[in-house]
Protein backbone atom coordinates (compact mmCIF):
# COMPACT_ATOMS: atom_id res chain seq x y z
CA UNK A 1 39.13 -6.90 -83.87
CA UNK A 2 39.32 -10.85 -84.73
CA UNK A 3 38.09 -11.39 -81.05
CA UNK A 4 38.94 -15.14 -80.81
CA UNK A 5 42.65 -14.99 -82.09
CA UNK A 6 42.95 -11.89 -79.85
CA UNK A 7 41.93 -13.37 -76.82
CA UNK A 8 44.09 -16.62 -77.35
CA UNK A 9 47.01 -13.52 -77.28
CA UNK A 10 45.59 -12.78 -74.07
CA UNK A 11 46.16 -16.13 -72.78
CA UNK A 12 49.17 -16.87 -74.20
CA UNK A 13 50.75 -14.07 -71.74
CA UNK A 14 51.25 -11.25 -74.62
CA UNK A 15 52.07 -8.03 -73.01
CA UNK A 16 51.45 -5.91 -75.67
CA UNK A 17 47.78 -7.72 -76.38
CA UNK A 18 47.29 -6.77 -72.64
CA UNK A 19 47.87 -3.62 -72.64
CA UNK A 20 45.71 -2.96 -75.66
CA UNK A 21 42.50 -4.89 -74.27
CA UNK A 22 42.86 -2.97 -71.04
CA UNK A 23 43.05 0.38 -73.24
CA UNK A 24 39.86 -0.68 -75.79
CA UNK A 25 38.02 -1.50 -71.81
CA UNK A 26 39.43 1.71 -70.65
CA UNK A 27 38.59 3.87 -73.96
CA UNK A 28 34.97 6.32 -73.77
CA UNK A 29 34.79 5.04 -77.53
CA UNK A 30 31.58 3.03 -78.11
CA UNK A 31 33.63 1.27 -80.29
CA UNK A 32 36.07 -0.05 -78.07
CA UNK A 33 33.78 -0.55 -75.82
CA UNK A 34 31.86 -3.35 -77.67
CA UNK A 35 35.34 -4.62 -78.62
CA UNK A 36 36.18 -5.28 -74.78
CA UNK A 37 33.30 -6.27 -73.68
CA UNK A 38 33.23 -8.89 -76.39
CA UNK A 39 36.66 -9.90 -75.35
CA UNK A 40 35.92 -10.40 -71.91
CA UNK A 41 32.97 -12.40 -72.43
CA UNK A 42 35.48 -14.66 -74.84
CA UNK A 43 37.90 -14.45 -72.23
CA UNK A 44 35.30 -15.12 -69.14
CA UNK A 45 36.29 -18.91 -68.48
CA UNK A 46 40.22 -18.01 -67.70
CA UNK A 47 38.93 -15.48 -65.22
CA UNK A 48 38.44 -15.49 -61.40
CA UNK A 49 41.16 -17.39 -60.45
CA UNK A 50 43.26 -14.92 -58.54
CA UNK A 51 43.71 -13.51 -55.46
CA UNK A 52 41.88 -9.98 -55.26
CA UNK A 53 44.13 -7.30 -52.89
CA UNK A 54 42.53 -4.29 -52.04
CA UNK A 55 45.28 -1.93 -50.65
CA UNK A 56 44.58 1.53 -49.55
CA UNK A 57 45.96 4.06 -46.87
CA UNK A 58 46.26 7.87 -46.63
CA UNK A 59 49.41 9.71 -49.12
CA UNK A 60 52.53 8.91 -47.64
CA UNK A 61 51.25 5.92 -45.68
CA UNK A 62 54.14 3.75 -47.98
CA UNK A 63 51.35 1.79 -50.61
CA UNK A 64 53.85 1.71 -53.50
CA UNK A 65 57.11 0.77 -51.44
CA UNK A 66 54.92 -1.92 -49.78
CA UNK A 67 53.25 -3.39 -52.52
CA UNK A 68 56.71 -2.80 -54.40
CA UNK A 69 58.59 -5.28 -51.93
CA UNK A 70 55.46 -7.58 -51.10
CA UNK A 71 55.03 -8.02 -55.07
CA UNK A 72 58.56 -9.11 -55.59
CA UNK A 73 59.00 -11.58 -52.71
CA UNK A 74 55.65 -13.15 -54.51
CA UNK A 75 56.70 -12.98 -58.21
CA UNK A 76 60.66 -14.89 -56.27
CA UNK A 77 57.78 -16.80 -54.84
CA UNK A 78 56.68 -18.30 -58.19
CA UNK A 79 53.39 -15.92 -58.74
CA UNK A 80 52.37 -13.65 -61.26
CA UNK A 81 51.66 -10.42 -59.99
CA UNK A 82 49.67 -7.67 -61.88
CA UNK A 83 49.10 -4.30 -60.15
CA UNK A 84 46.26 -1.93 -60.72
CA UNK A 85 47.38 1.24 -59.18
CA UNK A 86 45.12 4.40 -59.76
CA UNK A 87 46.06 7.69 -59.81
CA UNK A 88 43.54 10.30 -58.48
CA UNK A 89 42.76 12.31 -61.73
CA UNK A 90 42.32 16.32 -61.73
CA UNK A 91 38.97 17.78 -61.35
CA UNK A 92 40.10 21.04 -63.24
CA UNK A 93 41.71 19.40 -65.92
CA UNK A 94 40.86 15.96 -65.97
CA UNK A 95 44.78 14.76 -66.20
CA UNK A 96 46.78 12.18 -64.28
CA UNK A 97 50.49 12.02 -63.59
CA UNK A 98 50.32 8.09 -63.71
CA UNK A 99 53.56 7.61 -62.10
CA UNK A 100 52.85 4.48 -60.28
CA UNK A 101 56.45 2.68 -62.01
CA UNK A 102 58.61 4.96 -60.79
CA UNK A 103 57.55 4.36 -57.54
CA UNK A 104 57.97 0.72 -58.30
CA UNK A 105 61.45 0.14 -59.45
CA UNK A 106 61.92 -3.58 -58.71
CA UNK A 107 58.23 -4.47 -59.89
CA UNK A 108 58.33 -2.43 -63.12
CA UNK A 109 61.72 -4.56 -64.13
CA UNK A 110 60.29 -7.81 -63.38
CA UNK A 111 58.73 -9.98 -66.21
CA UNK A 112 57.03 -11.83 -63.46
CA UNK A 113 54.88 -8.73 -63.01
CA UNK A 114 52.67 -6.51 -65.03
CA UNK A 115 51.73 -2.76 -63.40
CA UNK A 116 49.21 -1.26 -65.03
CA UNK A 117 48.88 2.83 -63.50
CA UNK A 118 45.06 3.80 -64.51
CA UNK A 119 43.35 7.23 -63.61
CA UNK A 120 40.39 7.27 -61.16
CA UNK A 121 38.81 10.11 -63.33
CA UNK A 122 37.14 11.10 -60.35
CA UNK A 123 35.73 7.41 -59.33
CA UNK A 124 34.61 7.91 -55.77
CA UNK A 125 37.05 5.40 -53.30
CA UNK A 126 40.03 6.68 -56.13
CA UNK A 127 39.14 3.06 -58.06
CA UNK A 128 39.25 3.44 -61.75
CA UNK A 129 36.34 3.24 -63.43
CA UNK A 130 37.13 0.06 -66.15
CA UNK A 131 39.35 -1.81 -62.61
CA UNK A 132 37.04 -4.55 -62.73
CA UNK A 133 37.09 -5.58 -66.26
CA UNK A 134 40.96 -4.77 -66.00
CA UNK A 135 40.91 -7.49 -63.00
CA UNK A 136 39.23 -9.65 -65.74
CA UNK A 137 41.71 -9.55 -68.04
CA UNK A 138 44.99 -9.72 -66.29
CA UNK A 139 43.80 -13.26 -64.92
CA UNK A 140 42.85 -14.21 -68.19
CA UNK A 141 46.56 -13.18 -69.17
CA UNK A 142 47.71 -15.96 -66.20
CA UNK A 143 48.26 -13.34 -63.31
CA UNK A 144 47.66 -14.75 -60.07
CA UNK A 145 47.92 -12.35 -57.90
CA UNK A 146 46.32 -8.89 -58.30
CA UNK A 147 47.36 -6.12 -56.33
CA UNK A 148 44.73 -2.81 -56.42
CA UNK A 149 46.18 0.18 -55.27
CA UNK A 150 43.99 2.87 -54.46
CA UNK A 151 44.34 6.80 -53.86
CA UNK A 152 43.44 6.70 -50.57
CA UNK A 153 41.69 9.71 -49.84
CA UNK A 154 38.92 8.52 -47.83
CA UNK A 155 36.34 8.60 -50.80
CA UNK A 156 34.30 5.46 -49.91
CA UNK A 157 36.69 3.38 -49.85
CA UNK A 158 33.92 0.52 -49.77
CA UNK A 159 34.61 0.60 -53.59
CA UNK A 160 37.64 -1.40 -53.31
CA UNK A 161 36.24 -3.75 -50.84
CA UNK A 162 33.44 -4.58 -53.44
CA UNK A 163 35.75 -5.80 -55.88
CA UNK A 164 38.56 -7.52 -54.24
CA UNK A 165 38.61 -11.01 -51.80
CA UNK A 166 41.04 -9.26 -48.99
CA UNK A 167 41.07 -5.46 -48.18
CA UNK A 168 44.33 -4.20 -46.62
CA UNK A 169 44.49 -0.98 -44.82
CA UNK A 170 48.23 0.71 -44.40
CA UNK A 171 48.20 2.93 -40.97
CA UNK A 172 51.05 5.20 -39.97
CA UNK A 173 52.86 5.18 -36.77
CA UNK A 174 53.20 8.33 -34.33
CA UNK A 175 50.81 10.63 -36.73
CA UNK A 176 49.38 12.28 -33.45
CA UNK A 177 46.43 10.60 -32.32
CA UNK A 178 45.93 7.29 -33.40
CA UNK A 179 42.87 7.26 -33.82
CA UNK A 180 41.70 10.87 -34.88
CA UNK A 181 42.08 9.55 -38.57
CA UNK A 182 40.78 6.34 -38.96
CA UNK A 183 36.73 6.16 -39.98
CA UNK A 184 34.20 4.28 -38.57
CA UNK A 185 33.60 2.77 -42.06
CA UNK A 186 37.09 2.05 -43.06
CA UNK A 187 37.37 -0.18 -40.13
CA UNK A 188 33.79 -2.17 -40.80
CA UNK A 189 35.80 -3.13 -44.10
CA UNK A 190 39.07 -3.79 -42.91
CA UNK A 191 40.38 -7.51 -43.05
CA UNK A 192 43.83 -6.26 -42.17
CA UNK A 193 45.16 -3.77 -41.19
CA UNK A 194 49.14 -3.27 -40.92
CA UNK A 195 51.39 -0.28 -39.53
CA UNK A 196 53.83 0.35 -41.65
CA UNK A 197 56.85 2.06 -41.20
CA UNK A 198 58.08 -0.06 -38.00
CA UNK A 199 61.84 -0.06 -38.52
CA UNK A 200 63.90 1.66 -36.57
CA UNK A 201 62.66 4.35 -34.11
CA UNK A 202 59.54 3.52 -35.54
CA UNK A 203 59.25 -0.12 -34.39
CA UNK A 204 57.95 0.62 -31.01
CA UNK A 205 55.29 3.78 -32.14
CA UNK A 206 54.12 1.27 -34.98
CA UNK A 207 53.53 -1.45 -31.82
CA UNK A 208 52.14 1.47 -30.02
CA UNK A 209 49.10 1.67 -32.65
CA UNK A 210 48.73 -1.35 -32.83
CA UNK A 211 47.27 -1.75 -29.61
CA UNK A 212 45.38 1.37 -30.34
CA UNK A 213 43.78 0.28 -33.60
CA UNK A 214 42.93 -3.71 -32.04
CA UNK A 215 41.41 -1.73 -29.18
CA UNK A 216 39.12 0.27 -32.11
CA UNK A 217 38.52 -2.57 -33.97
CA UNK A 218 36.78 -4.28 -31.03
CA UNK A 219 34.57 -1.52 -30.32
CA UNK A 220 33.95 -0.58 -34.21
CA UNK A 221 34.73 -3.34 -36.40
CA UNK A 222 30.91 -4.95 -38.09
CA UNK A 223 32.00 -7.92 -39.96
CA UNK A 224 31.33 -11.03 -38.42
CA UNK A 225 31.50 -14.08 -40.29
CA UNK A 226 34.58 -16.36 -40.85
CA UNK A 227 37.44 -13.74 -40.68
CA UNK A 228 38.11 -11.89 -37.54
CA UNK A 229 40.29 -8.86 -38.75
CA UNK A 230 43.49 -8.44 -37.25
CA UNK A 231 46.20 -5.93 -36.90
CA UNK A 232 49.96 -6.45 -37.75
CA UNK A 233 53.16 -4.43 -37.70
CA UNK A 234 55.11 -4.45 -41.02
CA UNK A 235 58.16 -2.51 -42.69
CA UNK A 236 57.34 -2.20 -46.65
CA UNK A 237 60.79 -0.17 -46.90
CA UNK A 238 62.99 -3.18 -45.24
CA UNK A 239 60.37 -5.87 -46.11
CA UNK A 240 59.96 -6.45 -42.32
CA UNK A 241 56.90 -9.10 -41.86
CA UNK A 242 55.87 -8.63 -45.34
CA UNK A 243 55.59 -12.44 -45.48
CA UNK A 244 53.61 -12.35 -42.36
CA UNK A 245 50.86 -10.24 -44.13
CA UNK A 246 51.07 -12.12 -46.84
CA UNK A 247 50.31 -15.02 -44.69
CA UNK A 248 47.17 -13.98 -43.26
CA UNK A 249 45.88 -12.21 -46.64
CA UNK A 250 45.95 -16.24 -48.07
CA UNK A 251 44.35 -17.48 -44.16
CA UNK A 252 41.71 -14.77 -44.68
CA UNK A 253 40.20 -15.90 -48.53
CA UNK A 254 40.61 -19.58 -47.12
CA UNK A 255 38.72 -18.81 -44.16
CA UNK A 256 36.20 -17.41 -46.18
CA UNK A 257 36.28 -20.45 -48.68
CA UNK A 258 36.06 -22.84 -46.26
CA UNK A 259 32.95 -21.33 -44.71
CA UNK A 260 31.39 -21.14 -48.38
CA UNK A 261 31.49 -17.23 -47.99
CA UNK A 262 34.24 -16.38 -50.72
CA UNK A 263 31.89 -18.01 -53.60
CA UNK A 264 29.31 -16.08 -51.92
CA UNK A 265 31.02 -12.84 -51.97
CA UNK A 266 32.35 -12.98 -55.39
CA UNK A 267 28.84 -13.65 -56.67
CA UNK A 268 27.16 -10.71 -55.00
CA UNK A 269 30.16 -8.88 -56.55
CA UNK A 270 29.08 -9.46 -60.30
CA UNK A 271 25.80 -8.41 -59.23
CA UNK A 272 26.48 -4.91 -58.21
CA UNK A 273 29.19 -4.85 -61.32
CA UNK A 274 26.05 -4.97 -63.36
CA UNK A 275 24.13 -2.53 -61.65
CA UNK A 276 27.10 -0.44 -61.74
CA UNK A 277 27.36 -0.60 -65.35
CA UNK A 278 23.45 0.19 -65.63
CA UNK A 279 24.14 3.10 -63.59
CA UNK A 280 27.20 4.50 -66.00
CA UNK A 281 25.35 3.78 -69.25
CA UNK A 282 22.08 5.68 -67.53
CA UNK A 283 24.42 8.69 -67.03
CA UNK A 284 26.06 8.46 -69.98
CA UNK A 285 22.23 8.88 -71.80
CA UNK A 286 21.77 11.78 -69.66
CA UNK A 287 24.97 13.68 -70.32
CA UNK A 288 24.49 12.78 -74.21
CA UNK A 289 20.32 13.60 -74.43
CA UNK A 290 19.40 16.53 -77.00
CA UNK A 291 16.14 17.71 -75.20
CA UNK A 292 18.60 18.02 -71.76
CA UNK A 293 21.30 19.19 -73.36
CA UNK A 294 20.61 22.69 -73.48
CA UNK A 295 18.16 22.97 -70.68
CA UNK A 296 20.25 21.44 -67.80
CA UNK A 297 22.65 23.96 -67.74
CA UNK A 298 19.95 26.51 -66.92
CA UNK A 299 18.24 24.21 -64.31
CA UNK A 300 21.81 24.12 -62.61
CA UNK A 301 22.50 27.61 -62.87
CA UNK A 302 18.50 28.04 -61.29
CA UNK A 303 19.34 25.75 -58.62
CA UNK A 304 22.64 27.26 -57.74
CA UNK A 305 20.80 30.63 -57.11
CA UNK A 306 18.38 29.60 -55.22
CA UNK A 307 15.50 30.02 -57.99
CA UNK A 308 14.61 26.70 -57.86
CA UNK A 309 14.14 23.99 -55.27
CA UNK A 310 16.62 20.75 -56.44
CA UNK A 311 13.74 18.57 -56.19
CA UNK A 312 11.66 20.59 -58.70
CA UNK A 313 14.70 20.44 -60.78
CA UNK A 314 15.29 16.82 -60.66
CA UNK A 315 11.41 16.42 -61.36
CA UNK A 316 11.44 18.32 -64.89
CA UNK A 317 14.77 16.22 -65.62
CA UNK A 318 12.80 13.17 -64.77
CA UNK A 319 9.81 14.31 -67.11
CA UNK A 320 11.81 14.86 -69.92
CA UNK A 321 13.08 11.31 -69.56
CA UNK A 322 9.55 10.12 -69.41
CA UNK A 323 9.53 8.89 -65.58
């Protein structure tokens, strides 16, 4: 790769240049590896520039209609909007149905918007492994806006909140009790959280949990600093208050800005992107060492019985390593 007439691709806006870098930063090739690292480090002074979304809820809590209408009033709006949606990948077979676009039919047509469906390959919080250097790249391509959409299976869901400015959580209406699925640490993360679904027969359950969730969020809710989160009631299907959440998702990063936390914030986030990346590559040399290779399979198989402790285990592992 000519990694300077590449990048100025990037930044010209070309799609298919896009899609490719996000593919090399995606790929388990060393290769392409180097090849998008190299490019983001070219690429590093167009980046950071957009709005980070975080948006996350349980299956069938309405993520893709929502961020399917709120991502077309922005791109009518004048923004570019790329979305990162990640599809949980199988455990058995490793495979994802990636089928994100279908589930966007207005966003997927526009030209004002770029979705790119990635799977989590088993990423705790369902957030694809290469997301952050993705992030990188689409705002290097002039994206403004960046929408993540996560599985939403309660995996640590403090993985998305790492990487974006504003963290939305989508709540359901009339699911029972309230409050029987929310988790303590979803709501110390929360910046927002809206009810979807309130149209029709729903608009007065979706009001109804409302109160129940501010109520929680008093009692639970850790986050102090410049942002107070709040609760809102919004319709993705009907685009009901969609501008209203889009509203307090800009007051949110510009209360943060304004009380010098958002520079903050995205610095620490580099940070643990490193140590991140130290951890993968450490793994990586694990999976990949010959002296382990054939010896950790019988250590597992050991452990699994019961003939050895885990901590002896995980000592001879270490040894091996030379720590």
């Amino acid at each position: 790769m000519d990694v300077p007439a590449f990048a100025d691709r990037v930044r010209s806006g070309d799609r298919a240049a896009l899609a490719r870098a996000i593919t090399f930063a995606e790929s388990r090739r060393a290769d392409h590896q180097a090849a998008a690292r190299a490019l983001i480090q070219e690429l590093l002074d167009e980046t950071g520039k957009a709005i980070r979304v975080g948006v996350t809820g349980v299956p069938g809590v309405g993520k893709s209609t929502t961020i399917d209408a709120l991502g077309s009033r922005l791109t009518a709006e004048g923004h570019k909007v790329a979305v990162l949606a990640v599809d949980p990948s199988s455990k058995r077979t490793g495979g994802s149905i990636l089928g994100d676009k279908t589930r966007m039919a207005r966003l997927s047509m526009d030209r004002a918007a770029y979705i790119r469906p990635s799977p989590s390959a088993g990423t705790l919080g369902g957030v694809a492994s290469k997301t952050r250097e993705t992030m990188l790249l689409v705002e290097a391509a002039g994206f403004d806006v960046i929408l993540v959409e996560t599985v939403g299976i309660g995996q640590s869901e403090i993985t998305v909140a790492d990487m974006t400015d504003v963290f939305v959580v989508l709540m359901l209406p009339g699911a029972g009790d309230e409050l029987q699925g929310i988790k303590k640490g979803v709501l110390e993360i929360a910046d927002i959280i809206a009810v979807n679904k309130a149209d029709g027969d729903g608009e007065r359950r979706a009001q109804d949990a409302a109160g129940d969730y501010r109520a929680a969020l008093r009692i639970l809710s850790a986050q102090g600093g410049a942002w107070t989160p709040e609760v809102l009631t919004i319709s993705g299907r009907d685009d009901v208050r969609l501008d209203t959440l889009w509203e307090r998702i800009v007051a949110c990063r510009a209360a943060r800005e304004r009380a010098g936390e958002f520079a903050e914030r995205r610095a620490k986030q580099q940070v643990r992107w490193m140590w991140d990346m130290v951890e993968a590559r450490f793994r990586d040399r694990l999976a990949g060492h010959p002296e382990l290779a054939g010896r950790v399979p019988e250590l597992e198989r050991d452990v699994a019985g019961g003939a050895l402790a885990p901590t002896l285990a995980a000592d001879e592992i270490a040894k091996v390593l030379g720590f």
